[in-house]
N, C-alpha and C. Protein backbone atom coordinates (compact mmCIF):
# COMPACT_ATOMS: atom_id res chain seq x y z
N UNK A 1 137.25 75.83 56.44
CA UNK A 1 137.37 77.14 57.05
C UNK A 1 136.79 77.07 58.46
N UNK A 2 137.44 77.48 59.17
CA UNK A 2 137.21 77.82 60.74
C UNK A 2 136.06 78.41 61.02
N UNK A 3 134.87 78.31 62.28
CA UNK A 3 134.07 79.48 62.36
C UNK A 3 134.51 80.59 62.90
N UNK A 4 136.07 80.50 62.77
CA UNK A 4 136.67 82.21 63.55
C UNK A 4 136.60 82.78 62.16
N UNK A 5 137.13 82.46 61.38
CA UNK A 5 137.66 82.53 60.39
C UNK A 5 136.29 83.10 59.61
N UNK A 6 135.85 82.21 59.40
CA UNK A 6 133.94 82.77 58.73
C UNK A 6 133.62 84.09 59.54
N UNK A 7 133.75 84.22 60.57
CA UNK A 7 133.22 85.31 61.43
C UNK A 7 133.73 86.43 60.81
N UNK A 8 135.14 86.36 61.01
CA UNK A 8 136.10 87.77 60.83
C UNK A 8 135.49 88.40 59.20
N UNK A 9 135.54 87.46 58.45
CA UNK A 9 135.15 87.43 57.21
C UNK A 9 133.52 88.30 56.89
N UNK A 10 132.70 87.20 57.47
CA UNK A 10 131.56 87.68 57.81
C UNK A 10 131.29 89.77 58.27
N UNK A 11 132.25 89.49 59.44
CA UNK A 11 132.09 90.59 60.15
C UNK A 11 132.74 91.81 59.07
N UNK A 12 134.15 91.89 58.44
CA UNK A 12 134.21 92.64 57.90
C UNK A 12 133.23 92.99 56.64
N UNK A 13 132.98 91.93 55.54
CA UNK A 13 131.86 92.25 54.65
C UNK A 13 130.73 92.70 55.41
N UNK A 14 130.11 92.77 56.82
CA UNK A 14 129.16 93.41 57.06
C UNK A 14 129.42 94.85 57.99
N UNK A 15 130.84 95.04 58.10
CA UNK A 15 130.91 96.22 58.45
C UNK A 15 131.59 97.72 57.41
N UNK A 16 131.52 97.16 55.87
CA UNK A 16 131.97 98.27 55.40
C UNK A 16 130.98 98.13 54.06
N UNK A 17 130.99 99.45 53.58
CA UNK A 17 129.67 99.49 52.29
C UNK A 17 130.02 99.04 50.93
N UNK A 18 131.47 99.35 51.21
CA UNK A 18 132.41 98.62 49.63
C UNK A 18 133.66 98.00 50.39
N UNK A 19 133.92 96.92 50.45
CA UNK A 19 135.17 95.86 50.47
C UNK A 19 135.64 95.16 49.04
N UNK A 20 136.91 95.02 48.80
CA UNK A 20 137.90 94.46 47.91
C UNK A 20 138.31 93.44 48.86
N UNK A 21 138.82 92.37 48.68
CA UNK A 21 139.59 91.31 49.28
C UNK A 21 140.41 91.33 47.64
N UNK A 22 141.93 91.90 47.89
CA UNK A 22 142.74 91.59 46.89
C UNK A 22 144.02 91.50 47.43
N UNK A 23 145.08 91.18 46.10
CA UNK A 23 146.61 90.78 46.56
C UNK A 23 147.04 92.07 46.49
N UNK A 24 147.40 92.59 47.64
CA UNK A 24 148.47 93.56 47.72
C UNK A 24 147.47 94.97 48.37
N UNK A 25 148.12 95.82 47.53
CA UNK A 25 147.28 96.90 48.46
C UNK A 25 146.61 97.88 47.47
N UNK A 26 146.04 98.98 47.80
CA UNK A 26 145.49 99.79 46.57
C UNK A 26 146.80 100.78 45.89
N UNK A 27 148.05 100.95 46.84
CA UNK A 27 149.31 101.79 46.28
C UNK A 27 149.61 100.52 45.85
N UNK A 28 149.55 99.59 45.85
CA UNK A 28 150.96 98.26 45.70
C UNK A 28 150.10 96.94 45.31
N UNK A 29 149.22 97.16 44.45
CA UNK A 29 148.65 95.86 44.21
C UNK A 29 149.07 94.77 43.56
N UNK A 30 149.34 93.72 43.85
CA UNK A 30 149.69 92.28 43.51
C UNK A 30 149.78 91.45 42.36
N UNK A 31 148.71 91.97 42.18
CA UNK A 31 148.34 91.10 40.31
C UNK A 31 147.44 92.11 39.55
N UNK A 32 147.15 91.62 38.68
CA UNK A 32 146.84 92.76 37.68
C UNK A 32 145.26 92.29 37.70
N UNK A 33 145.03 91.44 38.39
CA UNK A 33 143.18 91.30 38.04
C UNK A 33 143.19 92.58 39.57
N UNK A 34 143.92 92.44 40.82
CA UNK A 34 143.64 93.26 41.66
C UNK A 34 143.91 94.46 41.39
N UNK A 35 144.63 95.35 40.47
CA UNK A 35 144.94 96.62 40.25
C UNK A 35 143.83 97.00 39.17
N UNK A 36 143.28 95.72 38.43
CA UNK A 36 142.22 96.68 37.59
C UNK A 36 140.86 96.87 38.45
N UNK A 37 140.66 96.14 39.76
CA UNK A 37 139.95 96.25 40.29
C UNK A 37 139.44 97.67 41.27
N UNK A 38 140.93 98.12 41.22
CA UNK A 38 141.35 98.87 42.31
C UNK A 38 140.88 100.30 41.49
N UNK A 39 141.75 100.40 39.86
CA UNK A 39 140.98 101.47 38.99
C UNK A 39 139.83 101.60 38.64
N UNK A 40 139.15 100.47 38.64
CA UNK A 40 137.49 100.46 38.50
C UNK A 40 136.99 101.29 39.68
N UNK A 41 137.25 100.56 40.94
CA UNK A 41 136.64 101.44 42.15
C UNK A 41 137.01 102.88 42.12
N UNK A 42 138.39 103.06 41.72
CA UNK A 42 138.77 104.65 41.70
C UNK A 42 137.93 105.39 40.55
N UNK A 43 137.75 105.02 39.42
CA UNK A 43 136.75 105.65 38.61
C UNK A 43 135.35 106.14 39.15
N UNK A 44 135.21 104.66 39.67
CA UNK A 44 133.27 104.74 40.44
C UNK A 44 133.97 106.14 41.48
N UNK A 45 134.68 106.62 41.84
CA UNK A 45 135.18 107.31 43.01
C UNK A 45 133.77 107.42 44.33
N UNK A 46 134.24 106.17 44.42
CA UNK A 46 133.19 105.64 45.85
C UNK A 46 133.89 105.58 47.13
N UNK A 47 134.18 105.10 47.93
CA UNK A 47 134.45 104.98 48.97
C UNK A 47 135.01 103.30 49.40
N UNK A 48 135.96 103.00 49.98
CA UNK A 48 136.01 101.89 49.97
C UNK A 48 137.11 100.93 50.73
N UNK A 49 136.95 100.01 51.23
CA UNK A 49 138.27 99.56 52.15
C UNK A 49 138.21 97.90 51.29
N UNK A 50 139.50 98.10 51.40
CA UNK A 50 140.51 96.47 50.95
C UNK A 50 141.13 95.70 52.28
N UNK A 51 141.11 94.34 52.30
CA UNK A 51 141.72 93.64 52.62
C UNK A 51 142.81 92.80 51.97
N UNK A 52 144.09 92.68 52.19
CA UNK A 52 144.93 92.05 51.46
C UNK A 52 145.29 90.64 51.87
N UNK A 53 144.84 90.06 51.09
CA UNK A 53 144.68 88.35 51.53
C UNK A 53 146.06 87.91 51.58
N UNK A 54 147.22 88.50 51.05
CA UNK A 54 148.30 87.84 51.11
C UNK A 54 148.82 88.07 52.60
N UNK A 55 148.66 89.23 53.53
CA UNK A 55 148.94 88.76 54.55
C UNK A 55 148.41 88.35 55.74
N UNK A 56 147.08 87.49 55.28
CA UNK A 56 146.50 85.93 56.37
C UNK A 56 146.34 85.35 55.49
N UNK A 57 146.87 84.21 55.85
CA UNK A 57 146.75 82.78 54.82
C UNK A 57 144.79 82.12 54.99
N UNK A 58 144.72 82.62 56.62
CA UNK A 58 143.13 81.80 56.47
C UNK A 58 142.50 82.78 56.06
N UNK A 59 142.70 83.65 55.83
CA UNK A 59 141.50 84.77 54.72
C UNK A 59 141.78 84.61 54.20
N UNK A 60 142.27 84.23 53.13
CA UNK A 60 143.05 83.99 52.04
C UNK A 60 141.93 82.85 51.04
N UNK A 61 142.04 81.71 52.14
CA UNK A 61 141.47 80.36 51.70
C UNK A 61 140.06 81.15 51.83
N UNK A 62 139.98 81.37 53.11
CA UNK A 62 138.71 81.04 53.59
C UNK A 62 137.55 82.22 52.85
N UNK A 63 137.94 83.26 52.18
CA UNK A 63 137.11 84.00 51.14
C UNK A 63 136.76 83.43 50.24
N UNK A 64 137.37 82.39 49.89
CA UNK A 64 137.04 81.57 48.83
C UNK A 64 136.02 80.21 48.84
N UNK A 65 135.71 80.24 50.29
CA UNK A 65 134.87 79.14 50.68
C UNK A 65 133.40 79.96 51.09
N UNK A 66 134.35 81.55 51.54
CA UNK A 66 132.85 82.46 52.24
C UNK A 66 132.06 82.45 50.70
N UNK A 67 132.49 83.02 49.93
CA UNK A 67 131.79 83.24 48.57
C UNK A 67 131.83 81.96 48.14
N UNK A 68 132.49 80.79 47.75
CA UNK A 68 132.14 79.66 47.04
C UNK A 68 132.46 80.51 45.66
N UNK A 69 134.09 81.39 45.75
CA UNK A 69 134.29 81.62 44.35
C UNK A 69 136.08 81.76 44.16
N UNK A 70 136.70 81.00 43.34
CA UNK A 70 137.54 80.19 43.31
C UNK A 70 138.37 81.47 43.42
N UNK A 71 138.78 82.64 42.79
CA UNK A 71 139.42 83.65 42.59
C UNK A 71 139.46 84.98 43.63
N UNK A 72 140.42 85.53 43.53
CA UNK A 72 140.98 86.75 44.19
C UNK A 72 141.44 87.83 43.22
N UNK A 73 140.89 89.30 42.98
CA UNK A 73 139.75 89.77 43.93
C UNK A 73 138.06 89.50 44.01
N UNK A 74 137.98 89.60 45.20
CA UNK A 74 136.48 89.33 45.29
C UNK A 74 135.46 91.41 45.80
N UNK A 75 134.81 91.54 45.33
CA UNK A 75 134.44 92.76 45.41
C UNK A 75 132.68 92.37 46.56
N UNK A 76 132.73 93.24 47.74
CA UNK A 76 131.38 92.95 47.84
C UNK A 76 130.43 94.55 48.12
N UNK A 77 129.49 94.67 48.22
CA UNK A 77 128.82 95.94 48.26
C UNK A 77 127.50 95.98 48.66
N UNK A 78 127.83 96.32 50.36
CA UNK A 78 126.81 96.19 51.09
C UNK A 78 126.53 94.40 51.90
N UNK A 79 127.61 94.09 51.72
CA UNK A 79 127.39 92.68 52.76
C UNK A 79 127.05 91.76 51.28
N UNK A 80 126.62 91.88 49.92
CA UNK A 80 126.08 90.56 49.10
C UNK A 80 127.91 90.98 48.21
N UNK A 81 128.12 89.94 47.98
CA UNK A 81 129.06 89.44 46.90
C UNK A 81 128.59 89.72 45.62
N UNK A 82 129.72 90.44 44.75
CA UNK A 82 129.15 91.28 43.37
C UNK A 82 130.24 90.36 42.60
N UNK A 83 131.05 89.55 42.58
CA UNK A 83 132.15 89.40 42.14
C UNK A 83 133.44 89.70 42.05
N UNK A 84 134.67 89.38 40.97
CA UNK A 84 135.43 89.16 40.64
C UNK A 84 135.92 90.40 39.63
N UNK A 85 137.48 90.55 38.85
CA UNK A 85 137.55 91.47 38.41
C UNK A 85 136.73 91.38 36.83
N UNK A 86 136.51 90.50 36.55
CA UNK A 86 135.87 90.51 34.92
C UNK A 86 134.64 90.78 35.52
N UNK A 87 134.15 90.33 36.45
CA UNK A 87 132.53 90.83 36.40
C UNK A 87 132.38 91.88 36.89
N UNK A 88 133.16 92.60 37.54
CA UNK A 88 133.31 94.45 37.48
C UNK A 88 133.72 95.00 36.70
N UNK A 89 134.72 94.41 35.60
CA UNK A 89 135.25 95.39 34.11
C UNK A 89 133.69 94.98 33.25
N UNK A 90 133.00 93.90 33.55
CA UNK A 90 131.22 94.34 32.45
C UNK A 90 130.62 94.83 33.18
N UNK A 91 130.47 94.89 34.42
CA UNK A 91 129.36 95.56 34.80
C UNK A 91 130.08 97.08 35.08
N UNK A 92 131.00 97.53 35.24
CA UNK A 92 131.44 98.89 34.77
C UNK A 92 131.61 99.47 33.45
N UNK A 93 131.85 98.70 32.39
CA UNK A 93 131.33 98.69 31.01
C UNK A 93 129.79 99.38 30.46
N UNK A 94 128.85 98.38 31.61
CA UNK A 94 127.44 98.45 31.13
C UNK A 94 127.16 99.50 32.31
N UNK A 95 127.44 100.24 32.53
CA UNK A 95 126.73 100.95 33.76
C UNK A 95 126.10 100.34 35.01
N UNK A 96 126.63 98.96 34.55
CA UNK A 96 125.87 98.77 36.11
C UNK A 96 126.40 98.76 37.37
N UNK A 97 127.84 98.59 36.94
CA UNK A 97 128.29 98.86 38.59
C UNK A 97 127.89 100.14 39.31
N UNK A 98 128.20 101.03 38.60
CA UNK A 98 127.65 102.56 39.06
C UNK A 98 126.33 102.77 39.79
N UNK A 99 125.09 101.88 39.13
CA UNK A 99 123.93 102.05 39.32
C UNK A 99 123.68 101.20 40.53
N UNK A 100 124.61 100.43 40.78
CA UNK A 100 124.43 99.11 41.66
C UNK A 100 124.91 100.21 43.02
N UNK A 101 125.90 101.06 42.66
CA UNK A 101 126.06 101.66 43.96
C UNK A 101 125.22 102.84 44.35
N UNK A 102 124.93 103.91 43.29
CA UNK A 102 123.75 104.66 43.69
C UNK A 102 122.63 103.68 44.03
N UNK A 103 122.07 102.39 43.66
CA UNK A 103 121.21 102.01 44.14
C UNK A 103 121.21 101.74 45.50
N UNK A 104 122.16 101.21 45.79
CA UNK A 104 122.75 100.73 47.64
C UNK A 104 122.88 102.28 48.48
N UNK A 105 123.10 103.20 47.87
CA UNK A 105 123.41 104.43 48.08
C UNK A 105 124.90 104.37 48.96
N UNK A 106 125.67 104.14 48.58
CA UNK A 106 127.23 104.16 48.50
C UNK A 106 127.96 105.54 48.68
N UNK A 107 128.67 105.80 49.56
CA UNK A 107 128.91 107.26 49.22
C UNK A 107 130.13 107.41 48.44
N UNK A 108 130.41 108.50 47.92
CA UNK A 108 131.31 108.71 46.90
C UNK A 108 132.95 108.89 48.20
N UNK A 109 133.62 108.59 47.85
CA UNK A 109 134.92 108.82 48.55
C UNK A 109 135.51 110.28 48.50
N UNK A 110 136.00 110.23 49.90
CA UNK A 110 136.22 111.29 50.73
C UNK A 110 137.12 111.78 50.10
C-alpha cells in the first residue's frame, strides 16, 4: 500500500465518528456481510458515513493492510477499528456495540 493511499485511509477513519468501508452502498449494498452491516448501524440509529471499496481498487486493498484484516466490511468508531460484520452481529447481540457508541459518545443520526 502506498503512503497516499495509507493517508486517504488514515484521514478518512480520522475524520468521521462512525465509518463502514463496504461493497456497494447503504441503498445498494454488495454482499450480504455489507447489508447486514448496514442494518446493524441502522438499528444502533447512529450516524454514519460509508465508503465503497468497489469503486477504488487501492482502498480496496489497502483497508486491508490499514487494519491487517483480511475482509470487507470493516466498521471503525472513532478512528480505532471495531471490526467486521460477525463481530458487529455479537457485539450488537451482547449490547456492546450500543454501549461502545454511547461510550465514544456517537451521535444518533440525523
Amino acid at each position: 500500500m502506498t503512503d497516499a493511499v495509507q493517508q486517504r485511509i488514515a484521514d478518512i477513519v480520522k475524520g468521521n465518528d462512525v465509518v463502514l468501508f463496504m461493497k456497494g452502498t447503504p441503498l445498494f449494498p454488495q454482499c450480504g456481510f455489507s447489508s447486514r452491516a448496514i442494518a446493524i448501524l441502522e438499528h444502533l440509529g447512529v450516524g454514519y458515513d460509508t465508503v465503497d471499496v468497489l469503486q477504488d481498487q487501492a482502498i480496496r486493498q489497502g483497508i486491508k493492510t490499514f487494519s491487517d484484516w483480511p475482509t470487507i466490511p470493516q466498521l471503525y468508531v472513532k478512528g480505532e477499528f471495531v471490526g467486521g460484520s460477525d463481530i458487529m452481529m455479537e457485539m450488537y447481540e451482547a449490547g456492546e456495540l450500543q454501549q461502545l457508541m454511547t461510550d465514544q459518545g456517537v451521535a444518533a443520526a440525523n
